[in-house]
PDB file of N, CA and C in Angstrom:
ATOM      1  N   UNK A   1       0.844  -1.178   0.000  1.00  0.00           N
ATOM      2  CA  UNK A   1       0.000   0.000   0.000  1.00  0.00           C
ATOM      3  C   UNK A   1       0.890   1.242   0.000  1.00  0.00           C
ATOM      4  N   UNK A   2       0.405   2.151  -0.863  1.00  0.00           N
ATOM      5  CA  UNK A   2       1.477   3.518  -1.294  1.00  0.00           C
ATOM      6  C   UNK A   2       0.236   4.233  -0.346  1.00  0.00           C
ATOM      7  N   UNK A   3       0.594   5.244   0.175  1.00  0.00           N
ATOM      8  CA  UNK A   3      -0.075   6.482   0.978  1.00  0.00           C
ATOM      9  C   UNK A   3       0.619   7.729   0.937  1.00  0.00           C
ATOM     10  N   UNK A   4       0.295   8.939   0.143  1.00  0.00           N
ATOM     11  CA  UNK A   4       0.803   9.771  -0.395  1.00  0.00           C
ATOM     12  C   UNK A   4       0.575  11.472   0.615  1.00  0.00           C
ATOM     13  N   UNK A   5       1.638  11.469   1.388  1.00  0.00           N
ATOM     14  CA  UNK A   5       0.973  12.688   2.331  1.00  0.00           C
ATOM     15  C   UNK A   5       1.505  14.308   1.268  1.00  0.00           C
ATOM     16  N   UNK A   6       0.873  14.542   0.716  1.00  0.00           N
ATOM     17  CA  UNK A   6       1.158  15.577   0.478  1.00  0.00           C
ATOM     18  C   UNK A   6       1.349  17.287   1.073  1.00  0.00           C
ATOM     19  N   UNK A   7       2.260  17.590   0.648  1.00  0.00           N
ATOM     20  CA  UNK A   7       2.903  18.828   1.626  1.00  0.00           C
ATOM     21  C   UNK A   7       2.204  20.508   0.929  1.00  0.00           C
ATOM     22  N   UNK A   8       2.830  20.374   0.081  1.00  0.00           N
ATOM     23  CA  UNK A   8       2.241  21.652  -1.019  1.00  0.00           C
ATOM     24  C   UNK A   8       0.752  21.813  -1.739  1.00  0.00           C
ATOM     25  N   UNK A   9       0.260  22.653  -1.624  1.00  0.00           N
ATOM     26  CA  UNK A   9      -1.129  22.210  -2.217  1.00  0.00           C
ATOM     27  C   UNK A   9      -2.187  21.444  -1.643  1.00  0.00           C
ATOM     28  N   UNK A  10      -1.923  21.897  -0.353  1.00  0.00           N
ATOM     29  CA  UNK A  10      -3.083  21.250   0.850  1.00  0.00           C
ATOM     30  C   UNK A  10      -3.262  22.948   1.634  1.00  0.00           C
ATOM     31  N   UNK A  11      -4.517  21.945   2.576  1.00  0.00           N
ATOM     32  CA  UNK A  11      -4.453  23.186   3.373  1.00  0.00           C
ATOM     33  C   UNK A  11      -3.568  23.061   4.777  1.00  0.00           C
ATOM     34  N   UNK A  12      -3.927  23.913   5.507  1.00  0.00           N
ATOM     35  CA  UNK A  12      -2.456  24.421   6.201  1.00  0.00           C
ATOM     36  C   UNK A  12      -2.286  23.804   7.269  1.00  0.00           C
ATOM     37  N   UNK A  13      -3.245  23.048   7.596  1.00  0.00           N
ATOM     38  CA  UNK A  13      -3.586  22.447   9.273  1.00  0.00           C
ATOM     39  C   UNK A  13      -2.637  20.760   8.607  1.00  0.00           C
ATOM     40  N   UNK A  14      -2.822  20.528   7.214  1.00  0.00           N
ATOM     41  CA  UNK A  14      -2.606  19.090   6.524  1.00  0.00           C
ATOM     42  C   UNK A  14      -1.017  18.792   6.488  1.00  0.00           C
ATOM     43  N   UNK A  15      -0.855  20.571   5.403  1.00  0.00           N
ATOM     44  CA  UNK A  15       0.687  20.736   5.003  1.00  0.00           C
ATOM     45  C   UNK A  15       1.354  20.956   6.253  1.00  0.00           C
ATOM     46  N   UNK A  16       1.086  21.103   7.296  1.00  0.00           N
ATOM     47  CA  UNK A  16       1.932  21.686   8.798  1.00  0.00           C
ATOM     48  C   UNK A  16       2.400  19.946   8.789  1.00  0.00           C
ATOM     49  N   UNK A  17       0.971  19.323   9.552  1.00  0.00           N
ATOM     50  CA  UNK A  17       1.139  18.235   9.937  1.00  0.00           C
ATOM     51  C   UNK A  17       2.260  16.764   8.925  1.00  0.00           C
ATOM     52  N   UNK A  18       2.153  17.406   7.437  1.00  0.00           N
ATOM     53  CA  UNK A  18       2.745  16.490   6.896  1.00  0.00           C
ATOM     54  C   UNK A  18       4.428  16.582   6.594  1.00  0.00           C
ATOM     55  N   UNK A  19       4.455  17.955   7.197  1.00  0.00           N
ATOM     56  CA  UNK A  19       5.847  18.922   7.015  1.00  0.00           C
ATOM     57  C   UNK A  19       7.018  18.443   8.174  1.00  0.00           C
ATOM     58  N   UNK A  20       6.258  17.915   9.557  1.00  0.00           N
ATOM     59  CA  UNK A  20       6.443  17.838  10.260  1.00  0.00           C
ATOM     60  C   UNK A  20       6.506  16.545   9.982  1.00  0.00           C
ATOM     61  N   UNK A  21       5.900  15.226   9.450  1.00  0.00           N
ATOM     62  CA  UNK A  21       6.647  14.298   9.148  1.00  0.00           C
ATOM     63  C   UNK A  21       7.971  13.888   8.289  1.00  0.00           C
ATOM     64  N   UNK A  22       7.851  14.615   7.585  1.00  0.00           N
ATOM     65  CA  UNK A  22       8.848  14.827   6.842  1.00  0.00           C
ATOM     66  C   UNK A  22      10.175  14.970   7.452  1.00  0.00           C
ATOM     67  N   UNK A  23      10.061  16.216   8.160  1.00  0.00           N
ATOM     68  CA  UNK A  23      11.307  16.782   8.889  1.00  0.00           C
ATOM     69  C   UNK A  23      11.372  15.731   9.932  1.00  0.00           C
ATOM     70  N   UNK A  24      10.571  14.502  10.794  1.00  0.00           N
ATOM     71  CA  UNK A  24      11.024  13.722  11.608  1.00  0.00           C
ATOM     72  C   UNK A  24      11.792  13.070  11.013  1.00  0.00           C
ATOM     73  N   UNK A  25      11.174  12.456   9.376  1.00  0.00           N
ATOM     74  CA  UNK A  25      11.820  11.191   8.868  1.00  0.00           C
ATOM     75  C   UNK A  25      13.094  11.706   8.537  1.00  0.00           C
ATOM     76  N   UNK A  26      13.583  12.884   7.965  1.00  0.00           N
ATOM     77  CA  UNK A  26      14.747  13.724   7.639  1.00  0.00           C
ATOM     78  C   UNK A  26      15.257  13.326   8.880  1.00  0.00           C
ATOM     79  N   UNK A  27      14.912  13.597  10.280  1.00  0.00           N
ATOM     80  CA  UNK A  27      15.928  13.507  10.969  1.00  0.00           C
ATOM     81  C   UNK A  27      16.388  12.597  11.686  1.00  0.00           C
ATOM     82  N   UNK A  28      15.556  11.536  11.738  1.00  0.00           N
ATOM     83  CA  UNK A  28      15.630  10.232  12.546  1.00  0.00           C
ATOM     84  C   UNK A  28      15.331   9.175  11.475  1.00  0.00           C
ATOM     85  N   UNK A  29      15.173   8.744  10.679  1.00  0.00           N
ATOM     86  CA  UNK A  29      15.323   7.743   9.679  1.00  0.00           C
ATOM     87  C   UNK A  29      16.763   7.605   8.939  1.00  0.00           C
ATOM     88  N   UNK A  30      16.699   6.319   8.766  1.00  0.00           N
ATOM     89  CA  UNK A  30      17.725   5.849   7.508  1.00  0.00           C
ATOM     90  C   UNK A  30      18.151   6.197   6.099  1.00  0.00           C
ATOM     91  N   UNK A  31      19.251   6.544   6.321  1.00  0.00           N
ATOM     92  CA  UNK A  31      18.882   7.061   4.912  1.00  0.00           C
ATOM     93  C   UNK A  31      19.530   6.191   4.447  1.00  0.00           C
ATOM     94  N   UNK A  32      18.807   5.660   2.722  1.00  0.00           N
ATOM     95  CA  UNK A  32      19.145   5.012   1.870  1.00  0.00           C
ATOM     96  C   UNK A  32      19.452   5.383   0.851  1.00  0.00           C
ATOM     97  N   UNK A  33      18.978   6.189  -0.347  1.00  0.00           N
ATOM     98  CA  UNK A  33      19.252   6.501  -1.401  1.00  0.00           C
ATOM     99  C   UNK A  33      18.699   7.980  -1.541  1.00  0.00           C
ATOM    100  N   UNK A  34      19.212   8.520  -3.269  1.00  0.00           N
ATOM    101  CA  UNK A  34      18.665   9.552  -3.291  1.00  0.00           C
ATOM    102  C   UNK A  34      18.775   9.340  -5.376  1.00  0.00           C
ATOM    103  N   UNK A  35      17.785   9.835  -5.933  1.00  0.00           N
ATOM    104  CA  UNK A  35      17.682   9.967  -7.238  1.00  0.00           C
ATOM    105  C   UNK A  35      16.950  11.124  -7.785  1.00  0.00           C
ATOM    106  N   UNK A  36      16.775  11.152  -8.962  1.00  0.00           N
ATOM    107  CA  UNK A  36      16.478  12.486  -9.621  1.00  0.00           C
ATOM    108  C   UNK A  36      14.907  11.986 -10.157  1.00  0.00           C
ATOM    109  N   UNK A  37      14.053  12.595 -10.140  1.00  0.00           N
ATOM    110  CA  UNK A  37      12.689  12.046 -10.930  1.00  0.00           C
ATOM    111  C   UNK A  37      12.340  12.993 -11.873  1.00  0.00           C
ATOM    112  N   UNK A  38      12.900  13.659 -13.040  1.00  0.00           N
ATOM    113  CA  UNK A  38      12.560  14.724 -13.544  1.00  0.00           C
ATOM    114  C   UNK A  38      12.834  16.343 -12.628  1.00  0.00           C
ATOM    115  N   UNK A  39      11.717  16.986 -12.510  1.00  0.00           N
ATOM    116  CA  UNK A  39      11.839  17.976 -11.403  1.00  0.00           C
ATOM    117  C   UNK A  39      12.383  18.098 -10.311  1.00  0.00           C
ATOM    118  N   UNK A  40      12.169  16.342  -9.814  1.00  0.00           N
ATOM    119  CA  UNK A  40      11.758  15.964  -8.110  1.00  0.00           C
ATOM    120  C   UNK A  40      12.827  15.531  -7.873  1.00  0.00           C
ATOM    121  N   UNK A  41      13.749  15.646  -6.892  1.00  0.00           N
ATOM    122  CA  UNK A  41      14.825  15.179  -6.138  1.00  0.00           C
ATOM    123  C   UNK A  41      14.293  13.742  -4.882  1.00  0.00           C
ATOM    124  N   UNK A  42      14.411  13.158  -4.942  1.00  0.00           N
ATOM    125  CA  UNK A  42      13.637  12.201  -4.147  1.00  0.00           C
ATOM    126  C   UNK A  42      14.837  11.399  -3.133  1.00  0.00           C
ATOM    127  N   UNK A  43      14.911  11.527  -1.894  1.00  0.00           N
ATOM    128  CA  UNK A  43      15.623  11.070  -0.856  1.00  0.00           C
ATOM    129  C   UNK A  43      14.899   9.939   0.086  1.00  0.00           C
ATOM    130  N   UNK A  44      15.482   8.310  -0.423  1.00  0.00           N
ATOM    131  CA  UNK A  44      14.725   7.540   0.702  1.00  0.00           C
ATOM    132  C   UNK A  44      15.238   7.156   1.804  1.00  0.00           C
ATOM    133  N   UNK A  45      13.946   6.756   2.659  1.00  0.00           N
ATOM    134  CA  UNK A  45      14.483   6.936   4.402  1.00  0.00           C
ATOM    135  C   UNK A  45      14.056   5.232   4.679  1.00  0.00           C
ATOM    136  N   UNK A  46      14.946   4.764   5.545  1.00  0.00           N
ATOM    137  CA  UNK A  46      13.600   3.575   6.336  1.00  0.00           C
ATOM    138  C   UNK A  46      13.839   4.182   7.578  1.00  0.00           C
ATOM    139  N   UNK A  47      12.448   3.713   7.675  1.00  0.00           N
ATOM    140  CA  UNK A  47      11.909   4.520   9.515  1.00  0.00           C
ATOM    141  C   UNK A  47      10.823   3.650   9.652  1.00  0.00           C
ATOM    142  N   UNK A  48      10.975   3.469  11.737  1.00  0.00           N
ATOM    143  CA  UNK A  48       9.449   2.894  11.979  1.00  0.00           C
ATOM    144  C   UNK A  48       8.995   1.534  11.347  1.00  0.00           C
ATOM    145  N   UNK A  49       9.801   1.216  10.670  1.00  0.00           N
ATOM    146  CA  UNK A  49       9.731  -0.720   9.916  1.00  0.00           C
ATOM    147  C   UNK A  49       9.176  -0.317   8.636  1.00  0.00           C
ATOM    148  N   UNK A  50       9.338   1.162   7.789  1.00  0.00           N
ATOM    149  CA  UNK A  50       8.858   1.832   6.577  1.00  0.00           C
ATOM    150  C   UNK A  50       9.467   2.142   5.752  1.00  0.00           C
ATOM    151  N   UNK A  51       9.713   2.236   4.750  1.00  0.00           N
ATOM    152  CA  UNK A  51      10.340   2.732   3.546  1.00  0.00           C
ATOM    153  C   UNK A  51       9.561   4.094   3.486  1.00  0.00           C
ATOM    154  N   UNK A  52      10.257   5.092   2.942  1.00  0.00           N
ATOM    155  CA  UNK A  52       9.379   6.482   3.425  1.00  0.00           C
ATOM    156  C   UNK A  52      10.450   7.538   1.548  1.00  0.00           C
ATOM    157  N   UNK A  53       9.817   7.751   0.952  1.00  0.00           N
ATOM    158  CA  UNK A  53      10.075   8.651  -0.266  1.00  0.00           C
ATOM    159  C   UNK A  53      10.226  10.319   0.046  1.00  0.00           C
ATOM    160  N   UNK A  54      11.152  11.316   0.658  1.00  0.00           N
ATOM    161  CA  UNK A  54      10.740  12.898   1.258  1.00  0.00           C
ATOM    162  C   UNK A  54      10.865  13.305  -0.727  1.00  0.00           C
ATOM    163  N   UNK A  55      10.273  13.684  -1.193  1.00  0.00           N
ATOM    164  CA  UNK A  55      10.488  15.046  -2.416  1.00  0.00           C
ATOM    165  C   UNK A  55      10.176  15.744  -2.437  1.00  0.00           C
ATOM    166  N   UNK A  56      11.282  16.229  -3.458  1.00  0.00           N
ATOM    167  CA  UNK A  56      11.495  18.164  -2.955  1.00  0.00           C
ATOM    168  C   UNK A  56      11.311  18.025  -4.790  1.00  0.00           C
ATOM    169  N   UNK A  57      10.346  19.207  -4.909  1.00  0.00           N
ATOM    170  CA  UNK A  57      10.133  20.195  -6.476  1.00  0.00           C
ATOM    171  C   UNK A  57      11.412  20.954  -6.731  1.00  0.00           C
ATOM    172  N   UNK A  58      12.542  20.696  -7.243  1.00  0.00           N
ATOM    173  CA  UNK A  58      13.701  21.522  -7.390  1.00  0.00           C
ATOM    174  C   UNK A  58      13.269  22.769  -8.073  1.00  0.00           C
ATOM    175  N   UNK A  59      12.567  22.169  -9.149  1.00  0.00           N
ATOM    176  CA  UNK A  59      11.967  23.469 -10.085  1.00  0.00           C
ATOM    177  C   UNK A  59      11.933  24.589  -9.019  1.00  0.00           C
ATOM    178  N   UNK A  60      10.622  24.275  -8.760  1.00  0.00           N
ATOM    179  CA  UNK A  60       9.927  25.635  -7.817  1.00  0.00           C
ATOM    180  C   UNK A  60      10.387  25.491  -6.317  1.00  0.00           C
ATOM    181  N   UNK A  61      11.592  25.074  -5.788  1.00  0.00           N
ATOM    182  CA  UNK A  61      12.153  24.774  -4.681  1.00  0.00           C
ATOM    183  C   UNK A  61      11.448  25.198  -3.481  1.00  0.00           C
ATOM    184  N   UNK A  62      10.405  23.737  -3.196  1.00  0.00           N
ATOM    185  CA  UNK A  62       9.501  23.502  -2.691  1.00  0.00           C
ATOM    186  C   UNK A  62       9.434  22.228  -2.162  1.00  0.00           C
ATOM    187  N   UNK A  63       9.005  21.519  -0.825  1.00  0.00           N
ATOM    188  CA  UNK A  63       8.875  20.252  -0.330  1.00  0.00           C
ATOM    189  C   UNK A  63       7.636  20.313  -1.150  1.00  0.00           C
ATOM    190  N   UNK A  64       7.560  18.934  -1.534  1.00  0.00           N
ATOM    191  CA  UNK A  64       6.595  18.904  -2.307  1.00  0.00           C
ATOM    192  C   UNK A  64       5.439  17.462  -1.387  1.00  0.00           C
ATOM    193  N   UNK A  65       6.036  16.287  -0.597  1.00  0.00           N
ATOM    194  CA  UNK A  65       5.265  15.465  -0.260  1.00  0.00           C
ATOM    195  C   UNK A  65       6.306  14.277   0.249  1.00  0.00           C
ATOM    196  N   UNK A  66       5.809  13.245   1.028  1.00  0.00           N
ATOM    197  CA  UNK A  66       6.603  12.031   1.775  1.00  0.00           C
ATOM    198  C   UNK A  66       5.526  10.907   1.084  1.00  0.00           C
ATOM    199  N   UNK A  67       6.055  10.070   0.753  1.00  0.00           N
ATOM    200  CA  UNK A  67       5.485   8.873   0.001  1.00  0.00           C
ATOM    201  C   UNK A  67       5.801   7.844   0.891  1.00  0.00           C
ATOM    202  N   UNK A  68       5.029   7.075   1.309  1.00  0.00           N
ATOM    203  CA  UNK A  68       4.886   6.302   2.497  1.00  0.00           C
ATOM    204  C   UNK A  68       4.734   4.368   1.747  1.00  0.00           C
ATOM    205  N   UNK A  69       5.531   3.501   1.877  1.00  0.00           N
ATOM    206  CA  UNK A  69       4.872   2.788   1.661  1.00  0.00           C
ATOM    207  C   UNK A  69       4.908   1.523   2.776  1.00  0.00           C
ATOM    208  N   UNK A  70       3.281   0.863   3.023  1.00  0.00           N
ATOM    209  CA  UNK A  70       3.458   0.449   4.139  1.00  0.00           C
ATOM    210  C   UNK A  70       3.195  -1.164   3.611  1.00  0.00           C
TER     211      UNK A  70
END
């Protein structure tokens, strides 16, 4: 199961809360890899027994969302 928390383009109570996952998994997860997806810079974490996706919109240098898969 993919679960897609999106950061940008939510409202603000959503993007806080999902910003804030992000920045946990940034700081306490594993880091594993990092690749280019077009625009998207994509850095993976394992955390919590999870594989966890943080991307960032380089374009418009912007967190863009944490891709969760459980």
């Amino acid at each position: 199961m993919i679960i897609h928390h999106h950061i940008s383009h939510m409202d603000n109570q959503t993007s806080q809360m999902n910003y804030e996952l992000y920045c946990e998994i940034q700081e306490r997860g594993k880091y594993i890899k990092n690749e280019w997806n077009g625009d998207y810079f994509i850095r993976t974490y394992y955390y919590n027994n999870k594989i966890y996706e943080l991307c960032d919109n380089m374009e418009l240098g912007i967190v863009s969302e944490v891709v969760e898969y459980a």
